[in-house]
N, C-alpha and C. Protein backbone atom coordinates (compact mmCIF):
# COMPACT_ATOMS: atom_id res chain seq x y z
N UNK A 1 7.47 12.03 10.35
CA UNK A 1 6.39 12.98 10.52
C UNK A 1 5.93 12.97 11.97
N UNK A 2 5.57 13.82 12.46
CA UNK A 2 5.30 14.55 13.59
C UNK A 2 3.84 13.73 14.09
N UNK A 3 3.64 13.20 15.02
CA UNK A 3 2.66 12.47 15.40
C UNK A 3 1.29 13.20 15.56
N UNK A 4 1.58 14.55 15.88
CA UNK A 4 0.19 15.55 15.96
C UNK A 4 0.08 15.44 14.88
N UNK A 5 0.83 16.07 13.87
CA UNK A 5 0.72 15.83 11.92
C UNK A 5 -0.01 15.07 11.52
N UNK A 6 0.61 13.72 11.71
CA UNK A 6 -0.09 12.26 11.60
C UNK A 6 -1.48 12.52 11.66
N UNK A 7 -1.83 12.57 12.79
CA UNK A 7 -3.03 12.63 13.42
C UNK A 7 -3.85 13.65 12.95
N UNK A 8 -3.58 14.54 12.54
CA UNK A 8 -4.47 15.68 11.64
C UNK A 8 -4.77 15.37 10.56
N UNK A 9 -3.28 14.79 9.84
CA UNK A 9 -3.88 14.08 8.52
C UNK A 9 -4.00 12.98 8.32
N UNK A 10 -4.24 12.20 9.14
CA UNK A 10 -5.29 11.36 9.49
C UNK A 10 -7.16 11.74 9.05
N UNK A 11 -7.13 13.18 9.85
CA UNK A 11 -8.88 13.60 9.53
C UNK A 11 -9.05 14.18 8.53
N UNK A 12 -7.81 15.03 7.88
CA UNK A 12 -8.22 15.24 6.49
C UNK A 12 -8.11 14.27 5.31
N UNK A 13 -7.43 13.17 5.54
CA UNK A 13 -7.85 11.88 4.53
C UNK A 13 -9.14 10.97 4.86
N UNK A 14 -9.79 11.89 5.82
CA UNK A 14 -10.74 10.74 5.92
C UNK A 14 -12.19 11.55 5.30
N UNK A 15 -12.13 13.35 5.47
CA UNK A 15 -12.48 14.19 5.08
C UNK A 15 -12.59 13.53 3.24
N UNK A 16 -11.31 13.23 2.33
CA UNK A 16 -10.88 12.78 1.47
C UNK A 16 -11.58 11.51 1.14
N UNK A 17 -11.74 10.55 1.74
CA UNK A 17 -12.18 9.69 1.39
C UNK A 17 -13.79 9.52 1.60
N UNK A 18 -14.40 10.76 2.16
CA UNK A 18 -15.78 10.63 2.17
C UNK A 18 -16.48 11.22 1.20
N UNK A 19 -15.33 12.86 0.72
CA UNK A 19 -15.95 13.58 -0.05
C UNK A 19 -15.22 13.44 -1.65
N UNK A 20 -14.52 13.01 -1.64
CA UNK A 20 -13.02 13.30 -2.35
C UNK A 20 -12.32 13.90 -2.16
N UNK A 21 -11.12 14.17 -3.04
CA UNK A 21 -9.90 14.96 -3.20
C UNK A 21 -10.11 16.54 -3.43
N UNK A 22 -11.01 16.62 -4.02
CA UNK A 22 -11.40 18.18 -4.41
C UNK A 22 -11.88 18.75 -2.46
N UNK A 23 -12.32 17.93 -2.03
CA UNK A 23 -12.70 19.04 -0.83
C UNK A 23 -11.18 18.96 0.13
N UNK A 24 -9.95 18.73 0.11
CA UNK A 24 -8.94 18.99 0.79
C UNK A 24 -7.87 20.04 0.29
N UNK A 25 -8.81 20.90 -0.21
CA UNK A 25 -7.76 22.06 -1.05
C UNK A 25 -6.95 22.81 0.29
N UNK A 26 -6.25 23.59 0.59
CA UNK A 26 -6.30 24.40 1.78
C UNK A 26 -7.86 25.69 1.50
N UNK A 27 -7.94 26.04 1.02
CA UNK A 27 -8.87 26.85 0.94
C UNK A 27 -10.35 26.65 1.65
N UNK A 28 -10.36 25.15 1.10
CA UNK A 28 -11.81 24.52 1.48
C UNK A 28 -11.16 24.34 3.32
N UNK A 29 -10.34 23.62 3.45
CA UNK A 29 -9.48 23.44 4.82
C UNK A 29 -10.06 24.01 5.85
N UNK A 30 -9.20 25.60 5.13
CA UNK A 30 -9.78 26.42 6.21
C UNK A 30 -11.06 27.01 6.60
N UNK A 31 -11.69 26.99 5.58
CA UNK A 31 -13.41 27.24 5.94
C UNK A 31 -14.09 26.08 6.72
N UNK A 32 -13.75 25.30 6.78
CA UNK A 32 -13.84 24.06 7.51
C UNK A 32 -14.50 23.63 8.69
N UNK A 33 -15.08 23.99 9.61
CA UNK A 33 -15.28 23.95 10.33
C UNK A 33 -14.89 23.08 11.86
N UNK A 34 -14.41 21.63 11.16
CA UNK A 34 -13.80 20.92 11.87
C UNK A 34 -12.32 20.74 11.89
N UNK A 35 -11.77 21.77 11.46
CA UNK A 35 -10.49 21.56 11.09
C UNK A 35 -9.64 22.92 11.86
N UNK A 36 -8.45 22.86 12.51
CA UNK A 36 -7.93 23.78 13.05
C UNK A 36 -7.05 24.69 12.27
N UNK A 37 -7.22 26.51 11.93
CA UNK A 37 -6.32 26.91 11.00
C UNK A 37 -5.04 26.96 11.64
N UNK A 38 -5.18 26.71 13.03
CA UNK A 38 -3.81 26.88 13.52
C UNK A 38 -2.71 26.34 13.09
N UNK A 39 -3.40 24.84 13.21
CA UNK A 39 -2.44 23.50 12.58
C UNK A 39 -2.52 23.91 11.09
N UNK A 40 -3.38 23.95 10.47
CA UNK A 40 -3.54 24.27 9.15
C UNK A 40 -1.59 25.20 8.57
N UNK A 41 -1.97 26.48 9.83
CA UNK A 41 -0.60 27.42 9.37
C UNK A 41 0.48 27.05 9.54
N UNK A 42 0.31 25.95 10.47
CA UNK A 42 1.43 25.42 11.33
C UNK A 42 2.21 24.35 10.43
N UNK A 43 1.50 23.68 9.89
CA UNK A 43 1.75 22.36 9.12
C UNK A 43 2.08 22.65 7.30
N UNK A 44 1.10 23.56 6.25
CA UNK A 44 1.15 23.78 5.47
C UNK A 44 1.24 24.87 4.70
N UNK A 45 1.94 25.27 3.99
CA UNK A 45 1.91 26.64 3.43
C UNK A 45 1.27 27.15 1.71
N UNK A 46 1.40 25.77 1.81
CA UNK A 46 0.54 25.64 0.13
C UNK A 46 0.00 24.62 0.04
N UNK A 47 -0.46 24.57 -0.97
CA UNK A 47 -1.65 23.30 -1.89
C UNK A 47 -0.53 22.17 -2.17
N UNK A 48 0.48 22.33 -2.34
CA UNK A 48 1.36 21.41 -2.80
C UNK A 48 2.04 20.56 -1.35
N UNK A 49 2.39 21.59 -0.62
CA UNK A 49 2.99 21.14 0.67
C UNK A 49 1.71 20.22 1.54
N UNK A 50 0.48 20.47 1.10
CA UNK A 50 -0.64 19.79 1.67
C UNK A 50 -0.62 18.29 0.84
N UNK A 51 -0.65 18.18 -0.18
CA UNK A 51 -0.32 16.86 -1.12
C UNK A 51 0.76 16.37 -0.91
N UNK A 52 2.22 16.50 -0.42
CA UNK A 52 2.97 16.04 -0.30
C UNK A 52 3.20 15.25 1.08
N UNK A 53 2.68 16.07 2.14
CA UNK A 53 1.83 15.79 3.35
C UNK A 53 1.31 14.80 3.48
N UNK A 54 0.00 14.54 2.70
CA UNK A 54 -0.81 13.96 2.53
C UNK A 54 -0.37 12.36 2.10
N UNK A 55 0.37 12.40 0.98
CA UNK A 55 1.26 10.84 0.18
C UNK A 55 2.11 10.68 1.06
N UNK A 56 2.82 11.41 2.05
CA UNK A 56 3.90 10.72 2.77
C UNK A 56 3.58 9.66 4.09
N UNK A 57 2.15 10.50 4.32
CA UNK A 57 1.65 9.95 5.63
C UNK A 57 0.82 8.45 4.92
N UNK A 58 0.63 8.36 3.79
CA UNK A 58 -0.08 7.32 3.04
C UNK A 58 1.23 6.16 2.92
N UNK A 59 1.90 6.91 2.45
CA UNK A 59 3.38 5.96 2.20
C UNK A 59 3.94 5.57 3.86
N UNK A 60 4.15 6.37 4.90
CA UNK A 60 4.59 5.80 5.89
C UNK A 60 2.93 4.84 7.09
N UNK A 61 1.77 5.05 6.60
CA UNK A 61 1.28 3.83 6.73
C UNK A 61 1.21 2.17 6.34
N UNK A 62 2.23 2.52 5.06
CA UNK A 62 2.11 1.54 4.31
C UNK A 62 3.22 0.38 4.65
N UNK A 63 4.42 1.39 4.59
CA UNK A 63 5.69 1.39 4.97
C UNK A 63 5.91 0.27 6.45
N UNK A 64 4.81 1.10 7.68
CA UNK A 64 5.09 0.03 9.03
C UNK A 64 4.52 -0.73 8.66
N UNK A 65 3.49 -1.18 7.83
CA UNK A 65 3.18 -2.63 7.96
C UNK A 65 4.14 -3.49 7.76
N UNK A 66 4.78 -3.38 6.53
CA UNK A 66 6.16 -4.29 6.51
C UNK A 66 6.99 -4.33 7.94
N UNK A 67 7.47 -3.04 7.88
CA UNK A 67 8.17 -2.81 9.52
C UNK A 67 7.46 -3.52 10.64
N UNK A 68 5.87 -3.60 10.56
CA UNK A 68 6.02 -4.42 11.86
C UNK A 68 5.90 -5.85 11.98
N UNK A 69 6.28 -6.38 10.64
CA UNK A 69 5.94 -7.46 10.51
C UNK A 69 7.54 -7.85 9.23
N UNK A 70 8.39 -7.60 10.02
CA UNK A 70 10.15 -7.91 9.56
C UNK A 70 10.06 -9.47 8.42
N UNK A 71 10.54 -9.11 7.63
CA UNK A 71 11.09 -9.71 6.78
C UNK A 71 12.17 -10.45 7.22
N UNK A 72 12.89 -10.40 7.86
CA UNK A 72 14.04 -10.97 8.35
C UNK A 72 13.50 -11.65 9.76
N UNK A 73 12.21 -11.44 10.28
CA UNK A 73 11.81 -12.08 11.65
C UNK A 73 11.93 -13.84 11.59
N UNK A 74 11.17 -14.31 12.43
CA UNK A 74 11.26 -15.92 12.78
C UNK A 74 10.15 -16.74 11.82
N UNK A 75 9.02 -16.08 11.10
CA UNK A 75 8.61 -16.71 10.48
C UNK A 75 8.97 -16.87 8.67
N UNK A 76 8.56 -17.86 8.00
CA UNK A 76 8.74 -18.37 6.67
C UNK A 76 8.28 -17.35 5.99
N UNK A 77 9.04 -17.61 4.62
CA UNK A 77 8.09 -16.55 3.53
C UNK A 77 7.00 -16.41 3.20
N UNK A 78 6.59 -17.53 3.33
CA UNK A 78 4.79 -17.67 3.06
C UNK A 78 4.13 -16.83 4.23
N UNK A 79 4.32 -17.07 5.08
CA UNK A 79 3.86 -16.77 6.60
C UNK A 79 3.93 -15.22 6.55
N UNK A 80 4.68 -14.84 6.51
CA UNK A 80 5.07 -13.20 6.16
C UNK A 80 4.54 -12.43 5.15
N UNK A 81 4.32 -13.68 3.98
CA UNK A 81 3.60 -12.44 2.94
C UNK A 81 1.53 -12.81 3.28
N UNK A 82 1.47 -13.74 3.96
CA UNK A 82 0.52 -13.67 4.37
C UNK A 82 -0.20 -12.05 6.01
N UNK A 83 0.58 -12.44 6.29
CA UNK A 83 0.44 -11.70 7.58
C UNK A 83 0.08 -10.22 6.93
N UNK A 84 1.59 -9.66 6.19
CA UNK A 84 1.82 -8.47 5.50
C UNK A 84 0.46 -8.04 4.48
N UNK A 85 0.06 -9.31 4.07
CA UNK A 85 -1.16 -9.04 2.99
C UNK A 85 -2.63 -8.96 3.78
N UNK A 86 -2.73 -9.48 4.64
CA UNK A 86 -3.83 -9.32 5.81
C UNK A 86 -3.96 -7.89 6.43
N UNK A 87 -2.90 -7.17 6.83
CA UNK A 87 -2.91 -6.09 7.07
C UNK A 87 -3.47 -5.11 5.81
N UNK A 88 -2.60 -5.58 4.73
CA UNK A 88 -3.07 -4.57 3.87
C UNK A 88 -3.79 -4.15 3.25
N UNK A 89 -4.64 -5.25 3.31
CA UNK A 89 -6.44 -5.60 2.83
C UNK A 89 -6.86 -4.95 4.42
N UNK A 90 -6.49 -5.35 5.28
CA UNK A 90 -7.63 -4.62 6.40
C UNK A 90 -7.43 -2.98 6.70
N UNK A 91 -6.28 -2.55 6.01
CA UNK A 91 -5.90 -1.03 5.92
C UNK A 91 -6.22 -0.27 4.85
N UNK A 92 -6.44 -0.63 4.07
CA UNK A 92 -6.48 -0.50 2.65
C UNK A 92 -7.10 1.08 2.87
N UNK A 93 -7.83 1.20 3.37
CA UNK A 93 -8.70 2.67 3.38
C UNK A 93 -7.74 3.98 4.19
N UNK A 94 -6.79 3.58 4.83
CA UNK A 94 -5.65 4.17 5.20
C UNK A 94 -4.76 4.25 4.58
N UNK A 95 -4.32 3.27 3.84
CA UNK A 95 -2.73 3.15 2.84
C UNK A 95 -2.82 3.95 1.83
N UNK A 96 -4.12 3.68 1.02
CA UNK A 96 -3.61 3.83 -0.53
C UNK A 96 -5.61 3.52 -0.94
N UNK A 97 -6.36 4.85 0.11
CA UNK A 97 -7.36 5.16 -0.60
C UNK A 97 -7.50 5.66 -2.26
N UNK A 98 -8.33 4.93 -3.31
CA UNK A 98 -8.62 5.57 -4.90
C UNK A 98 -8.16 6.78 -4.56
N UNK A 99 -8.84 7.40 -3.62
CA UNK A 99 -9.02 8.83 -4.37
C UNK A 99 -7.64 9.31 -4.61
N UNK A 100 -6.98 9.10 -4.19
CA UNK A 100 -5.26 9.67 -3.83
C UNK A 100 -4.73 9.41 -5.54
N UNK A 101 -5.40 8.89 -5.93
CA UNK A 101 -5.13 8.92 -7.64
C UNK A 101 -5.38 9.62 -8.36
N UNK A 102 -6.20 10.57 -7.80
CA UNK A 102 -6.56 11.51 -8.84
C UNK A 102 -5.79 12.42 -8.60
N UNK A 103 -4.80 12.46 -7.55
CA UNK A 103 -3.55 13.21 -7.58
C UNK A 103 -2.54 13.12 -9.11
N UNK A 104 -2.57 11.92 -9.80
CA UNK A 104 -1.46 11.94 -10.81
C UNK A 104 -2.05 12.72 -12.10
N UNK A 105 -3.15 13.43 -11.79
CA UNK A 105 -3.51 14.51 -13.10
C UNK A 105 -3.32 15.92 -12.10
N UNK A 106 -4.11 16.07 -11.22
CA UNK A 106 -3.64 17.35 -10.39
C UNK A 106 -2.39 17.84 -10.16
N UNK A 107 -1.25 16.91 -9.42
CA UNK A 107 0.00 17.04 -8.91
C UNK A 107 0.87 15.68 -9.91
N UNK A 108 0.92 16.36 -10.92
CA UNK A 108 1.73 14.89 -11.49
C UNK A 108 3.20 14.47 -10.83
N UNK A 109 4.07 15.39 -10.88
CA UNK A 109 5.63 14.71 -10.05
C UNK A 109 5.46 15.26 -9.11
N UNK A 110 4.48 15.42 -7.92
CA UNK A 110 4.22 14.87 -6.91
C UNK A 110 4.33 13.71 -6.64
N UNK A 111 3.16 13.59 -7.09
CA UNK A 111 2.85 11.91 -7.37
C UNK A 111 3.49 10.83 -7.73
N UNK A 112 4.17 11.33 -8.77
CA UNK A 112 5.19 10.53 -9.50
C UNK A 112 6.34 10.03 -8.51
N UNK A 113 6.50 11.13 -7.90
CA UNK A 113 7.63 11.24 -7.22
C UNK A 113 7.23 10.07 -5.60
N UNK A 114 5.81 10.38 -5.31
CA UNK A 114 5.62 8.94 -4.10
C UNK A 114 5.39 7.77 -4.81
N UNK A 115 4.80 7.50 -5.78
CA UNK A 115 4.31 6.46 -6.52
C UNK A 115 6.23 5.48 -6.36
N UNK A 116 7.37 6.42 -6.94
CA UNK A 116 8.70 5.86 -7.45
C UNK A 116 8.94 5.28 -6.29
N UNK A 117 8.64 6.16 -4.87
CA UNK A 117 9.65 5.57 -3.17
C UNK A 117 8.77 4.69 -2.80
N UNK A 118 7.70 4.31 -2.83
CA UNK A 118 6.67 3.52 -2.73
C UNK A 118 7.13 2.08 -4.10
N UNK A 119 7.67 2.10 -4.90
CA UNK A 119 7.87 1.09 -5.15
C UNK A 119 9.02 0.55 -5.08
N UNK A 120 10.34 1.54 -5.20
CA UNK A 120 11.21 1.25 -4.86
C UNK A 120 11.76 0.60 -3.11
N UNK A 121 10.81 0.86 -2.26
CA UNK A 121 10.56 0.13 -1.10
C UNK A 121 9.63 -1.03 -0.88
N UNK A 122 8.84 -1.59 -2.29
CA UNK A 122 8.44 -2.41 -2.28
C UNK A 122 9.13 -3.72 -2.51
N UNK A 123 9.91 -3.41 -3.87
CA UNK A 123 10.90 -3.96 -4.43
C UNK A 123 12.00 -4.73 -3.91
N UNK A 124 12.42 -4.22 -2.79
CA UNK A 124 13.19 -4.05 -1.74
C UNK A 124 13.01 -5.17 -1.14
N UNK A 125 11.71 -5.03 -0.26
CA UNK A 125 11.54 -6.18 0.91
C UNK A 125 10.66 -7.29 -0.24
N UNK A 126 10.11 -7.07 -1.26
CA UNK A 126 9.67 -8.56 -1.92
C UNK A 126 11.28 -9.26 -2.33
N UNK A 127 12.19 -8.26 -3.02
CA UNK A 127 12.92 -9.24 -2.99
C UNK A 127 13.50 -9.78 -1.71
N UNK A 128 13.37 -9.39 -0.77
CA UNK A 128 14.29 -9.83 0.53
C UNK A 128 13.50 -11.30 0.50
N UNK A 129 11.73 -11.14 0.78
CA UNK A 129 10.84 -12.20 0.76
C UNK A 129 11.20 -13.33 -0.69
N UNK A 130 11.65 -13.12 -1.52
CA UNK A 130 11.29 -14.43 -2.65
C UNK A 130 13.16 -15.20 -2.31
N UNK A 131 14.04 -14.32 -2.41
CA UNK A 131 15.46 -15.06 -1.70
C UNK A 131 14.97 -15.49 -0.08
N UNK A 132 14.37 -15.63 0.75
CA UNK A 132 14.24 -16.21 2.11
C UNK A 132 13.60 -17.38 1.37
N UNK A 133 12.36 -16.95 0.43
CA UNK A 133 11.32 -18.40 0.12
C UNK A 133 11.93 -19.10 -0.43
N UNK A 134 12.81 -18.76 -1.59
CA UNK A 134 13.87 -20.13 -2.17
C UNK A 134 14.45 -21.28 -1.09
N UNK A 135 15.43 -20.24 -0.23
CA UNK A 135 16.42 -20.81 0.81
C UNK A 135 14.99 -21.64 1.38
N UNK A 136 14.32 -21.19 1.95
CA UNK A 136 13.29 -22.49 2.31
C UNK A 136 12.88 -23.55 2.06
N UNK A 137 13.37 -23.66 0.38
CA UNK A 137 12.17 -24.49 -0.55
C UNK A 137 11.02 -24.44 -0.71
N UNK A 138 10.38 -22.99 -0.24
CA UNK A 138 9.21 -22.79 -0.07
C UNK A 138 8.71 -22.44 -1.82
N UNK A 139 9.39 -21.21 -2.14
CA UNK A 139 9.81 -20.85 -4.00
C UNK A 139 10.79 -21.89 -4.83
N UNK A 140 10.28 -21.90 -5.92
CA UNK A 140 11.56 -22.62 -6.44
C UNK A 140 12.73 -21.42 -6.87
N UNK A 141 13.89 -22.30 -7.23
CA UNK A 141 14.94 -21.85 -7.29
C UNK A 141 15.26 -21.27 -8.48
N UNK A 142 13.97 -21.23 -9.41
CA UNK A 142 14.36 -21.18 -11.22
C UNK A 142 14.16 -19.54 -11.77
N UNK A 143 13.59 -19.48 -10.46
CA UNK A 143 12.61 -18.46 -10.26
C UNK A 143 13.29 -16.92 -10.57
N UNK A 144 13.66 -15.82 -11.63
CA UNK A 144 14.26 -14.50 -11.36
C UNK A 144 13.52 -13.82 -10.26
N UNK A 145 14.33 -13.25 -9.96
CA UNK A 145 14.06 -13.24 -8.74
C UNK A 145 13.74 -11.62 -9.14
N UNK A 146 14.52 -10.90 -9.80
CA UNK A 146 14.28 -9.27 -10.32
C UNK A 146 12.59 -9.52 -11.13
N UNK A 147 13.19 -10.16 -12.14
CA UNK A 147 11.56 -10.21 -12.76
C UNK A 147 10.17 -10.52 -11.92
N UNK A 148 10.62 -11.23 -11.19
CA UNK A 148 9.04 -11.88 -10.29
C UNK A 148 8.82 -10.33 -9.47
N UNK A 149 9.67 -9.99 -9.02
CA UNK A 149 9.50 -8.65 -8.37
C UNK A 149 9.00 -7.63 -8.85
N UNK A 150 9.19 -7.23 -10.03
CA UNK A 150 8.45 -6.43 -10.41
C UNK A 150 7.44 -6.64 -11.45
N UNK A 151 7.31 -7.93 -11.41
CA UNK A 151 6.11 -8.31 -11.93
C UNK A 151 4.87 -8.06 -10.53
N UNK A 152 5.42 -8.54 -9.60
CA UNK A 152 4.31 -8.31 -8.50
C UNK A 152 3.89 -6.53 -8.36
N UNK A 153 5.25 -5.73 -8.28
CA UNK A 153 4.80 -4.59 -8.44
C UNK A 153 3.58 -3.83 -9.43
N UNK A 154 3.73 -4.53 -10.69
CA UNK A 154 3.22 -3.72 -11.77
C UNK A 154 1.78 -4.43 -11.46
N UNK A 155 1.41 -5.65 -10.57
CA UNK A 155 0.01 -6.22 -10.58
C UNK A 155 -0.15 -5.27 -9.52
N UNK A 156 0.37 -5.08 -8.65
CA UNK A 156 -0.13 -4.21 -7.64
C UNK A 156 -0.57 -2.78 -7.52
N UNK A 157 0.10 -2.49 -8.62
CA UNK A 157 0.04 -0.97 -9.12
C UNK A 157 -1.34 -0.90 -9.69
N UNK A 158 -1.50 -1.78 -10.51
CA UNK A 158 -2.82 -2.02 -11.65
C UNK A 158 -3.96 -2.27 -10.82
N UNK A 159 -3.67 -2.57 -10.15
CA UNK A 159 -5.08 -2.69 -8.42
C UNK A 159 -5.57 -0.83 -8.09
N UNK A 160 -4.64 -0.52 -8.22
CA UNK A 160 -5.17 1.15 -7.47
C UNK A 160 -5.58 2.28 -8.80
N UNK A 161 -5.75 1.64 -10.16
CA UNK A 161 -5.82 2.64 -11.45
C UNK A 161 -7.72 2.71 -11.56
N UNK A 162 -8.32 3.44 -11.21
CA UNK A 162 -9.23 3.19 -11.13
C UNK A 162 -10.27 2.70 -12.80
N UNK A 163 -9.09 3.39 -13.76
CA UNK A 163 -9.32 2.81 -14.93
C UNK A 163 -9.73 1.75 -15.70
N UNK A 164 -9.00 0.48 -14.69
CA UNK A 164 -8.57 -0.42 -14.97
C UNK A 164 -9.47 -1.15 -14.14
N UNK A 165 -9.71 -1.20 -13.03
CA UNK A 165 -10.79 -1.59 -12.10
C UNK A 165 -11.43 -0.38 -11.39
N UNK A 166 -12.89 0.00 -11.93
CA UNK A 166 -13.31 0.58 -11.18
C UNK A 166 -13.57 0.48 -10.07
N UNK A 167 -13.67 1.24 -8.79
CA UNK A 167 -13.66 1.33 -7.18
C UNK A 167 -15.19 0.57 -7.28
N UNK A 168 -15.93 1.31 -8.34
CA UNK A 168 -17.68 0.68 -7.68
C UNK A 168 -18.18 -0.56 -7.99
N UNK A 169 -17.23 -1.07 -8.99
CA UNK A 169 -17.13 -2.35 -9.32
C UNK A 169 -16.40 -3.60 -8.99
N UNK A 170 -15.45 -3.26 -8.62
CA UNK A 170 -14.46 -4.48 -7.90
C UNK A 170 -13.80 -3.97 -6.92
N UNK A 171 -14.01 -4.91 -5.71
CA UNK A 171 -13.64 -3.99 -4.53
C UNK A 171 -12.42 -4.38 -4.34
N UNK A 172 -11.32 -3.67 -3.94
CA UNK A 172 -9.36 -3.90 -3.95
C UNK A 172 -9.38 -5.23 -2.56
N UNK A 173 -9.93 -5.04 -1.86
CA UNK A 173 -9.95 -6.77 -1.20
C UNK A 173 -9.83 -7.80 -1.99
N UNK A 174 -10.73 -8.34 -2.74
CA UNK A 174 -11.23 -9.06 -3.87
C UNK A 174 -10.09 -9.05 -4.65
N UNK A 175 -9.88 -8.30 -5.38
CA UNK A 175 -8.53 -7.89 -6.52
C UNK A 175 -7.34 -8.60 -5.96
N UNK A 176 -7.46 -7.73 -4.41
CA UNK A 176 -6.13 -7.90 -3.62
C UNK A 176 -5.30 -9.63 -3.64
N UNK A 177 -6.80 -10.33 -2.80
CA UNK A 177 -6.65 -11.55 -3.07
C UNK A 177 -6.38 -12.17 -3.92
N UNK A 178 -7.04 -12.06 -4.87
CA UNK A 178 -7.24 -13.18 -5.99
C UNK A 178 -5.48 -12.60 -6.69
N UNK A 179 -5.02 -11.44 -6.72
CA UNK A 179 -3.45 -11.21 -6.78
C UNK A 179 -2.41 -12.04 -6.14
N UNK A 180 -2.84 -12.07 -4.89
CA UNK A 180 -2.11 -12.42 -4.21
C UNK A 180 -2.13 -13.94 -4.43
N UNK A 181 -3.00 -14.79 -4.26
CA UNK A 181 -3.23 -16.05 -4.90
C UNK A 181 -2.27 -16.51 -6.09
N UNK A 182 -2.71 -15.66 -6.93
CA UNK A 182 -2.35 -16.34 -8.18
C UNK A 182 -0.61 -16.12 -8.30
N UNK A 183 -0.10 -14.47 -7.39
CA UNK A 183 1.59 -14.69 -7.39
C UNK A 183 1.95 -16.01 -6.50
N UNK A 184 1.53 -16.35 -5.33
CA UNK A 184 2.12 -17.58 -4.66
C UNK A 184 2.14 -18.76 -5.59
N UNK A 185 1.00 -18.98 -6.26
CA UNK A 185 0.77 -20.44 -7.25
C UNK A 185 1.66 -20.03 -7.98
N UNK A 186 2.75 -18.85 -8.64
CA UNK A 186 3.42 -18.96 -9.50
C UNK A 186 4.44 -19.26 -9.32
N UNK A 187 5.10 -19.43 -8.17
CA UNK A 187 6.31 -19.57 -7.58
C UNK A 187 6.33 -20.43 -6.75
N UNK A 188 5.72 -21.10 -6.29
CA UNK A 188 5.66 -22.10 -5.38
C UNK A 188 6.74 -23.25 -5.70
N UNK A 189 6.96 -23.91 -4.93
CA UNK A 189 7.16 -25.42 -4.79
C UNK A 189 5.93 -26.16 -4.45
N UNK A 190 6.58 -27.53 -4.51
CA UNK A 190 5.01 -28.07 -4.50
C UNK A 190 5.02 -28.37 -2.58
N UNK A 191 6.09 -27.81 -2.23
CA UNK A 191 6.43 -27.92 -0.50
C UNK A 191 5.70 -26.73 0.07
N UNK A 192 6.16 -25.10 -1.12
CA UNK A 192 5.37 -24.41 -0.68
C UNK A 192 3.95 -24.65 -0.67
N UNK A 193 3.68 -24.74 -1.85
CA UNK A 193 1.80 -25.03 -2.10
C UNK A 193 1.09 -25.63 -1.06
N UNK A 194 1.88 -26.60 -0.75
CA UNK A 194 0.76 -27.34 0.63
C UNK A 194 0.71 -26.86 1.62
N UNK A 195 2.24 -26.03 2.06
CA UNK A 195 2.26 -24.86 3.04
C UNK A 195 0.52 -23.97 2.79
N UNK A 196 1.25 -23.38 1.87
CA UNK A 196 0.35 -22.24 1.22
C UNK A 196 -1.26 -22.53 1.51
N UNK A 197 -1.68 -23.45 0.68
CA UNK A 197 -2.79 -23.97 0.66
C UNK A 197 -3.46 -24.82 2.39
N UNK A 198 -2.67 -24.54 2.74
CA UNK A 198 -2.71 -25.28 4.66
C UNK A 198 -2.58 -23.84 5.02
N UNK A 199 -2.35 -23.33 5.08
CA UNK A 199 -2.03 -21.66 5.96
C UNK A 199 -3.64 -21.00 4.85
N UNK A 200 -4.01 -21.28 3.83
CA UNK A 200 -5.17 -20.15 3.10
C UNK A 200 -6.37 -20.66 3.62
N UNK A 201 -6.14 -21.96 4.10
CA UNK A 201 -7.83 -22.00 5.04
C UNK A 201 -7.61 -21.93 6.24
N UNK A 202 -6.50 -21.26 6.92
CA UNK A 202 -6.88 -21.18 8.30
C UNK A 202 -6.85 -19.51 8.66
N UNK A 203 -6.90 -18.74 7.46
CA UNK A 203 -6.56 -17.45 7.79
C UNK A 203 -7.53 -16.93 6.63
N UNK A 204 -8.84 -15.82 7.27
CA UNK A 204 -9.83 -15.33 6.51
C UNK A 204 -9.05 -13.54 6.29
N UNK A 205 -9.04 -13.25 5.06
CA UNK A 205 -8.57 -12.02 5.29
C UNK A 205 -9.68 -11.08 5.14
């Protein structure tokens, strides 16, 4: 995506996250006052092409965090899913704002359709991360390595349903953590754990 793009929808998700989802229709857009119809004509041609827009630029925020923080780089598994999880708690309002959920009744295979590349790229680099943590001795070795994976997925998923945790009630930091916690204690070694537990008090997320 086009970095001016980016950057536009950038202000209409933020438009989104102040007012909701209902005020980023194109319609509302263009009455807008702060918003350019130029780019508007330039960028979108429908309500749909605006939502698709919208999840990709959500998905490729999400996306560099991993990227800038390589899976395959110089630090341990622990170290990495720490770093990666720090970001994503401090982005969180960029990645994978609630409101973007109320897309899966509006735009269902839209949605459906980022929700699938969004996990199927999750999938991906956790497993890259739980085979590095074995080879470490950081994970144990007993460990499926498919199942733990998408076990982490489906906790992670269950973080953004607002159903399930309301936004005004439990804040996705909170959630985030205490997730993230409880997957490391499940897989650990007891080599990782002291890692783990030595790296969780020196790093406030």
């Amino acid at each position: 995506m086009l970095k001016e793009q980016n950057i536009f929808i950038d202000s209409i998700r933020t438009l989104a996250n102040n007012e909701g989802i209902e005020a980023i229709t194109l319609g509302k857009l263009y009455a807008h006052k702060d918003f350019s119809n130029e780019l508007l004509d330039k960028y979108f041609d429908t309500d749909e092409t605006l939502v698709k827009c919208v999840l990709e630029n959500e998905r490729e925020k999400f996306e560099i965090i991993f990227i800038d923080h390589d899976f395959d780089g110089y630090f341990d598994a622990i170290d990495i899913l720490f770093t990666v999880s720090k970001e994503m708690v401090g982005k969180f309002s960029n990645i994978s704002p609630s409101v973007t959920y109320e897309y899966k009744n509006l735009h269902p295979l839209i949605y459906d359709d980022h929700m699938q590349k969004r996990i199927d790229f999750i999938y991906g680099k956790i497993q890259v991360n739980l085979q590095k943590g074995i080879q470490e001795q950081l994970y144990r070795d007993d460990v499926s390595i498919e199942l733990v994976a998408r076990r982490y997925i489906s906790r992670l998923m269950d973080l953004h349903d607002p159903d399930n945790f309301p936004p005004e009630e439990f804040s996705f930091d909170a959630l985030f953590i205490q997730m993230f916690d409880s997957f490391v204690r499940s897989i650990a070694t007891k080599k990782g754990l002291k890692h783990y537990d030595k790296k969780r008090k020196s790093i406030k997320f």
